[in-house]
C-alpha atoms as a PDB file:
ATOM      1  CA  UNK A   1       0.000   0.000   0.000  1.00  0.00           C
ATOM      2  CA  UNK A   2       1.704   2.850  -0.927  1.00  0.00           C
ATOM      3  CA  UNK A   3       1.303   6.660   0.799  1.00  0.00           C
ATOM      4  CA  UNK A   4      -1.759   7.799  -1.242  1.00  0.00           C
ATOM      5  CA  UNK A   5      -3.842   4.433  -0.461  1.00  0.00           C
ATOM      6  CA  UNK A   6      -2.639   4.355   2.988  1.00  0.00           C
ATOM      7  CA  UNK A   7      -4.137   7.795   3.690  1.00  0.00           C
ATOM      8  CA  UNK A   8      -7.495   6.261   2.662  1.00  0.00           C
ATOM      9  CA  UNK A   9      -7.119   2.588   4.768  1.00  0.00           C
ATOM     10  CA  UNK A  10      -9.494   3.799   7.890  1.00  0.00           C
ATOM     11  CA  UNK A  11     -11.837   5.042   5.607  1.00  0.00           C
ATOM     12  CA  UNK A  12     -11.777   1.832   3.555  1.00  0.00           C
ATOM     13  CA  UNK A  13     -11.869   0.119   6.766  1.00  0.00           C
ATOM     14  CA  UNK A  14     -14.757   1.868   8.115  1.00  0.00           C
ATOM     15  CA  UNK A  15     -17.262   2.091   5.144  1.00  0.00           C
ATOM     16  CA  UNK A  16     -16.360  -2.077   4.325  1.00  0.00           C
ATOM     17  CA  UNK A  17     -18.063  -2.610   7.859  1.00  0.00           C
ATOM     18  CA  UNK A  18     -21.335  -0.463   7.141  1.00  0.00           C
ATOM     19  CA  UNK A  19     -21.270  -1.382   3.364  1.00  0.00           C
ATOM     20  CA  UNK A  20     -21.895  -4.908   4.554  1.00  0.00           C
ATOM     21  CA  UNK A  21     -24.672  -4.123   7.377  1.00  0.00           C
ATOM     22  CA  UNK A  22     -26.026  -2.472   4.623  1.00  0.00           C
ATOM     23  CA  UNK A  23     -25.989  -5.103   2.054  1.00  0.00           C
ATOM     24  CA  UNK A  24     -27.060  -7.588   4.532  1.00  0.00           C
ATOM     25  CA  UNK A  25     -30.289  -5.146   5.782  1.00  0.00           C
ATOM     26  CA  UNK A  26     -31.117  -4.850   1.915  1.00  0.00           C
ATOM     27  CA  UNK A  27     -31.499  -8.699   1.166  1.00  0.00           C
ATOM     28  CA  UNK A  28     -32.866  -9.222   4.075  1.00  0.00           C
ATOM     29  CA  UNK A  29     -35.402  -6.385   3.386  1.00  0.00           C
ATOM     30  CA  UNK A  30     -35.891  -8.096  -0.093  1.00  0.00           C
ATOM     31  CA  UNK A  31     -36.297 -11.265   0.772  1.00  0.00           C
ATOM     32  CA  UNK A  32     -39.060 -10.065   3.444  1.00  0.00           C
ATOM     33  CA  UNK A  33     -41.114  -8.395   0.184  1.00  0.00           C
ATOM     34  CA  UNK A  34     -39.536 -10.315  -2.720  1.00  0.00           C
ATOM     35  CA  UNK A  35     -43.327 -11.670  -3.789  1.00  0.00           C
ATOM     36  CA  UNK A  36     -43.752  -7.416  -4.486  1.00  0.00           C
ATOM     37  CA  UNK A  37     -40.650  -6.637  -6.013  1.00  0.00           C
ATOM     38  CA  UNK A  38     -41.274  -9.568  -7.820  1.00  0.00           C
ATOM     39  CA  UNK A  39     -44.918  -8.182  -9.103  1.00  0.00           C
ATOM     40  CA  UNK A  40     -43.862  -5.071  -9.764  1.00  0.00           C
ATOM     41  CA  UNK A  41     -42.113  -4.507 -13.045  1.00  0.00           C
ATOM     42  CA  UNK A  42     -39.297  -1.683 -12.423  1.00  0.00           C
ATOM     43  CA  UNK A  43     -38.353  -2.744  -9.130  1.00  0.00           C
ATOM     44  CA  UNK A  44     -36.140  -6.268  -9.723  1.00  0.00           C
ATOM     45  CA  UNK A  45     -33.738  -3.936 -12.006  1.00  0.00           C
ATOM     46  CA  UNK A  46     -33.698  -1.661  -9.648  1.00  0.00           C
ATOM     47  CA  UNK A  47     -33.206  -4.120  -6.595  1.00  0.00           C
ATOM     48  CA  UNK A  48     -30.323  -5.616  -8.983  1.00  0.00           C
ATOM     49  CA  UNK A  49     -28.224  -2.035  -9.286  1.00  0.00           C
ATOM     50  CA  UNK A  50     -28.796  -1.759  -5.514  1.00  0.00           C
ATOM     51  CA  UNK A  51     -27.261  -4.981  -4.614  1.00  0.00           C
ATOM     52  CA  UNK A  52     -24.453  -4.578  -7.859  1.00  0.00           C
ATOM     53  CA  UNK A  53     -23.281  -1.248  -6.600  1.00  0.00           C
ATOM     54  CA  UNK A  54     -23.287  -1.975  -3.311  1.00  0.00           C
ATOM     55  CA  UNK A  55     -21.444  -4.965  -3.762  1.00  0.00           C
ATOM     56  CA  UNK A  56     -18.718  -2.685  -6.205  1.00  0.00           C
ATOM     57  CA  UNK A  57     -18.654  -0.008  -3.350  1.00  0.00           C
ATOM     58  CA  UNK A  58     -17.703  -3.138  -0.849  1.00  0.00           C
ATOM     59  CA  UNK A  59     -15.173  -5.066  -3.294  1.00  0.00           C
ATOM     60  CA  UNK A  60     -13.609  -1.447  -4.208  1.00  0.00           C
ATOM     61  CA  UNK A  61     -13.155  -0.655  -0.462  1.00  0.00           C
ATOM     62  CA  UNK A  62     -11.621  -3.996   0.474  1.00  0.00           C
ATOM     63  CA  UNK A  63      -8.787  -3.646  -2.916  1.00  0.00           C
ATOM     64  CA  UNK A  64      -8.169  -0.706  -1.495  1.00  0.00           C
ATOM     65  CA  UNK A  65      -6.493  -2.384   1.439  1.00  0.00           C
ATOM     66  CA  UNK A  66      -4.364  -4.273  -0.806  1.00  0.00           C
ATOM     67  CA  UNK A  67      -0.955  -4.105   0.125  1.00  0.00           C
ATOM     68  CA  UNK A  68       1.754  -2.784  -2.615  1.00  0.00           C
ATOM     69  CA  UNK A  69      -0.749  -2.673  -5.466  1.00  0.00           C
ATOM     70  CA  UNK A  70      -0.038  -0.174  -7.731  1.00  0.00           C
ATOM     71  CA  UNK A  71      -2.503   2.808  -8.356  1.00  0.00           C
ATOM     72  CA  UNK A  72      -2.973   2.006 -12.075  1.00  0.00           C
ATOM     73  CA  UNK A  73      -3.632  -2.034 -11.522  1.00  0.00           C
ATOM     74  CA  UNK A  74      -6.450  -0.388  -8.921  1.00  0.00           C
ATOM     75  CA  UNK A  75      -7.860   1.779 -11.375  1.00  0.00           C
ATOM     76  CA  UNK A  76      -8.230  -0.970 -13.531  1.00  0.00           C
ATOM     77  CA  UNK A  77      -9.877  -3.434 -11.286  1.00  0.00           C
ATOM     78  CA  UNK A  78     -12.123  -0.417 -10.220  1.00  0.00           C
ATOM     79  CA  UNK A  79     -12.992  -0.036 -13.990  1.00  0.00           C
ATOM     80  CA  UNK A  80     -13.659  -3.485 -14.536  1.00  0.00           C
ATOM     81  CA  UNK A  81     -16.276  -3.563 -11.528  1.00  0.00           C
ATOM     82  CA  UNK A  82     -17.903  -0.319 -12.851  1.00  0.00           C
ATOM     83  CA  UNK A  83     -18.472  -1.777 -16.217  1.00  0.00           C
ATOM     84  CA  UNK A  84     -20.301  -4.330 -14.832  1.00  0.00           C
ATOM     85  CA  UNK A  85     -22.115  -2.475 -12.075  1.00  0.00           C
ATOM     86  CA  UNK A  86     -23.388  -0.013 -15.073  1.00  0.00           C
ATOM     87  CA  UNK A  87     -24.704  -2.513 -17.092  1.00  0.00           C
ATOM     88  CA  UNK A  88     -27.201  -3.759 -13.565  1.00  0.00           C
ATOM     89  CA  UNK A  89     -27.201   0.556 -13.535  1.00  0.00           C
ATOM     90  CA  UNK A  90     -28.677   1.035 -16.984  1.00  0.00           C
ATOM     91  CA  UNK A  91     -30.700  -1.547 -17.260  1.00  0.00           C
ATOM     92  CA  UNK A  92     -32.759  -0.053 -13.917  1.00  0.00           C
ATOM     93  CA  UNK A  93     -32.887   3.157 -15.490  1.00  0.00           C
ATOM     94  CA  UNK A  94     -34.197   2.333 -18.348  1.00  0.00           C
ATOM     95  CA  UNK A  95     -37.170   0.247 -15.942  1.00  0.00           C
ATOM     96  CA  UNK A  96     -37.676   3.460 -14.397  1.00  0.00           C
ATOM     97  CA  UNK A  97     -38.143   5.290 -17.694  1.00  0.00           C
ATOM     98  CA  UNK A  98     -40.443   2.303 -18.619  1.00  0.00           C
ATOM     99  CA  UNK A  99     -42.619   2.623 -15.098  1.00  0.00           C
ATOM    100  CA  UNK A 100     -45.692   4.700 -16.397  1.00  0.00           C
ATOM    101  CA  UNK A 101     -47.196   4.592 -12.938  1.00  0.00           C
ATOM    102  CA  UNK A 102     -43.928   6.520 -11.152  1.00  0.00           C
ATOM    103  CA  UNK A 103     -44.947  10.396 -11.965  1.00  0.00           C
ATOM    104  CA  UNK A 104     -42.915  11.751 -14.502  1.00  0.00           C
ATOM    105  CA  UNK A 105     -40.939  14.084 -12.068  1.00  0.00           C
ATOM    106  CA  UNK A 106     -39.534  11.456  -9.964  1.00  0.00           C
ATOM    107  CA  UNK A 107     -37.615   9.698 -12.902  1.00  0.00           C
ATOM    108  CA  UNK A 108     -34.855  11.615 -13.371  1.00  0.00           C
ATOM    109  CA  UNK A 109     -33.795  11.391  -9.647  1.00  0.00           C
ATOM    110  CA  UNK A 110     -34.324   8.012  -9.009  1.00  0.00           C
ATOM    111  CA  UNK A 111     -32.323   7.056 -12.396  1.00  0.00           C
ATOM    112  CA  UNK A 112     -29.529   9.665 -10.794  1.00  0.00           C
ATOM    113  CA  UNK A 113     -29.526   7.629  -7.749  1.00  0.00           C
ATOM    114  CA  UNK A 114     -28.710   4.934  -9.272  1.00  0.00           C
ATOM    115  CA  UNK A 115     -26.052   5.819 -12.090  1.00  0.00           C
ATOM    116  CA  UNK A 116     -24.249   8.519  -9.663  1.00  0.00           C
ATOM    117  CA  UNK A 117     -22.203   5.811  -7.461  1.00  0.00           C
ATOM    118  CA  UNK A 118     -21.230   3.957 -10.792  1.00  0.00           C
ATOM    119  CA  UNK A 119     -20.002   7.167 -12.661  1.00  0.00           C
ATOM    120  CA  UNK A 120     -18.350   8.135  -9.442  1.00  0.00           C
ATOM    121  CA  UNK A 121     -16.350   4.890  -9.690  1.00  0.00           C
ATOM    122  CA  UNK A 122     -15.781   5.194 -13.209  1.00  0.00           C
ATOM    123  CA  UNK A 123     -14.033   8.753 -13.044  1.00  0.00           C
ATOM    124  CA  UNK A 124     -11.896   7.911 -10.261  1.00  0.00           C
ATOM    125  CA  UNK A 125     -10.822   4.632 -12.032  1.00  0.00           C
ATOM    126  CA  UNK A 126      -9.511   6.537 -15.098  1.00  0.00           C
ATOM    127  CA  UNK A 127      -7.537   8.754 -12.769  1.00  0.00           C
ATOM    128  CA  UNK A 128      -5.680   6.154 -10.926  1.00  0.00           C
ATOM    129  CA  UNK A 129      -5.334   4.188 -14.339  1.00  0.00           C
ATOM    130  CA  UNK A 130      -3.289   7.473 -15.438  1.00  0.00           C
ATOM    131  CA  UNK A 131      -1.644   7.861 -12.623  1.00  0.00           C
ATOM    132  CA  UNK A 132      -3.524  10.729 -10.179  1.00  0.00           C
ATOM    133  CA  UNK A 133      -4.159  10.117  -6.322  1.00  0.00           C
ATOM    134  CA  UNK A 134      -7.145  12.161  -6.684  1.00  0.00           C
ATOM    135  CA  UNK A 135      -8.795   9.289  -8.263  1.00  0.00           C
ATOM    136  CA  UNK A 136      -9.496   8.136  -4.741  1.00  0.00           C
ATOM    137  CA  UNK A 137     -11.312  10.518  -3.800  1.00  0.00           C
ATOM    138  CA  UNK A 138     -13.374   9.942  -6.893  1.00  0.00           C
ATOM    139  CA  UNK A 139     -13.992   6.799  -5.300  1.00  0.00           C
ATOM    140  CA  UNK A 140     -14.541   7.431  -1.614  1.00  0.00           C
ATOM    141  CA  UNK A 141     -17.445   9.765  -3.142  1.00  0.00           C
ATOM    142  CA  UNK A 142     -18.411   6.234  -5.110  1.00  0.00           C
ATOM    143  CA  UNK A 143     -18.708   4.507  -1.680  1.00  0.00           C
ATOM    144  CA  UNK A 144     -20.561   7.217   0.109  1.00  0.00           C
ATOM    145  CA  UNK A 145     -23.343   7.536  -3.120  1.00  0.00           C
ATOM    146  CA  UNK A 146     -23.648   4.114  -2.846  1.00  0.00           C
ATOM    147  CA  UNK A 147     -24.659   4.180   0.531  1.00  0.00           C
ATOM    148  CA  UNK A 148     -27.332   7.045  -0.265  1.00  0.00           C
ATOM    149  CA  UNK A 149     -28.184   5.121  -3.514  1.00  0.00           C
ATOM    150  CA  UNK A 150     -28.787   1.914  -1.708  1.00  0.00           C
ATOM    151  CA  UNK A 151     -30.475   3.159   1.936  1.00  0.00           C
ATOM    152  CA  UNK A 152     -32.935   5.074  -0.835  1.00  0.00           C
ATOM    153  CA  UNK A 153     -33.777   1.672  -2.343  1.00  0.00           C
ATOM    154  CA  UNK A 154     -33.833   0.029   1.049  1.00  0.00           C
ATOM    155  CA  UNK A 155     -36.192   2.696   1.769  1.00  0.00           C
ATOM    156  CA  UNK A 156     -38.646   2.077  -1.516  1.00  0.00           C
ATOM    157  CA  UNK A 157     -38.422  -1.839  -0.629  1.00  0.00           C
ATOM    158  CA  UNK A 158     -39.279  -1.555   3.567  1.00  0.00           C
ATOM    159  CA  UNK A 159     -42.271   1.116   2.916  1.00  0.00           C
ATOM    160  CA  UNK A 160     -42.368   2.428   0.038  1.00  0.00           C
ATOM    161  CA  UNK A 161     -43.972  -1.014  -1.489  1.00  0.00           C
ATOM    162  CA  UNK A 162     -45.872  -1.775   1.157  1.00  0.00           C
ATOM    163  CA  UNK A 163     -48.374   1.505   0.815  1.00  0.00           C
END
């Protein structure tokens, strides 16, 4: 771990502990109301980005521990996650888009909840691929909009279906 990823270990430390209470609360919260999410058309995409991006934020955290990996081969395993966290990410947007029960107005936030973490990742993955520390930042923002991104669909699934 060199000096840049060192500076960010209690923070990776930290948010890989309430990443996974979090994960764990949403699939148990799921598996509570999975006959609803089930029924109702835009919500299994958008249960899928929760869990996907959570999961990146978690497995992003915990390479971030890694000791004497170098910034780029981060960047890259970063970018690899956030490919495949964007295609669970675009596939609930466009279930969102498709929901003509949701009122138009709430579309474009919920489809910014859910592509903000991802994009976050993304970014900072192309800086540490080229070589800038601020790329980390990029992704401690990734972590902490996947938290907001996920306790919002934790939210939706505990009460939010049940109305």
């Amino acid at each position: 771990m060199d000096a840049a990823t060192q500076a960010w270990s209690e923070f990776n430390v930290a948010m890989l502990g309430g990443l996974a209470a979090l994960v764990g609360l949403l699939i148990v919260a799921m598996s509570v109301n999975v006959k609803d999410i089930l029924d109702a058309p835009h919500l299994p995409a958008r249960a899928a980005a929760a869990i996907a991006t959570l999961t990146l934020a978690l497995i992003v955290c915990a390479l971030g521990l890694v000791p004497a990996q170098p910034l780029w081969l981060y960047g890259a395993e970063v970018a690899i996650g956030a490919v495949i966290a964007a295609v669970f990410a675009f596939h609930a947007v466009r279930a969102v888009y498709l929901n003509t029960l949701a009122p138009r107005g709430t579309r474009t936030p919920k489809s910014a909840a859910i592509i903000a973490p991802v994009a976050a990742y993304a970014a900072g993955s192309v800086l540490l691929v080229i070589g800038s520390t601020a790329g980390l930042a990029w992704l401690g923002a990734g972590a902490i909009l996947a938290v907001v991104s996920g306790v919002t669909f934790a939210w939706v699934v505990l009460i939010e279906i049940l109305r």
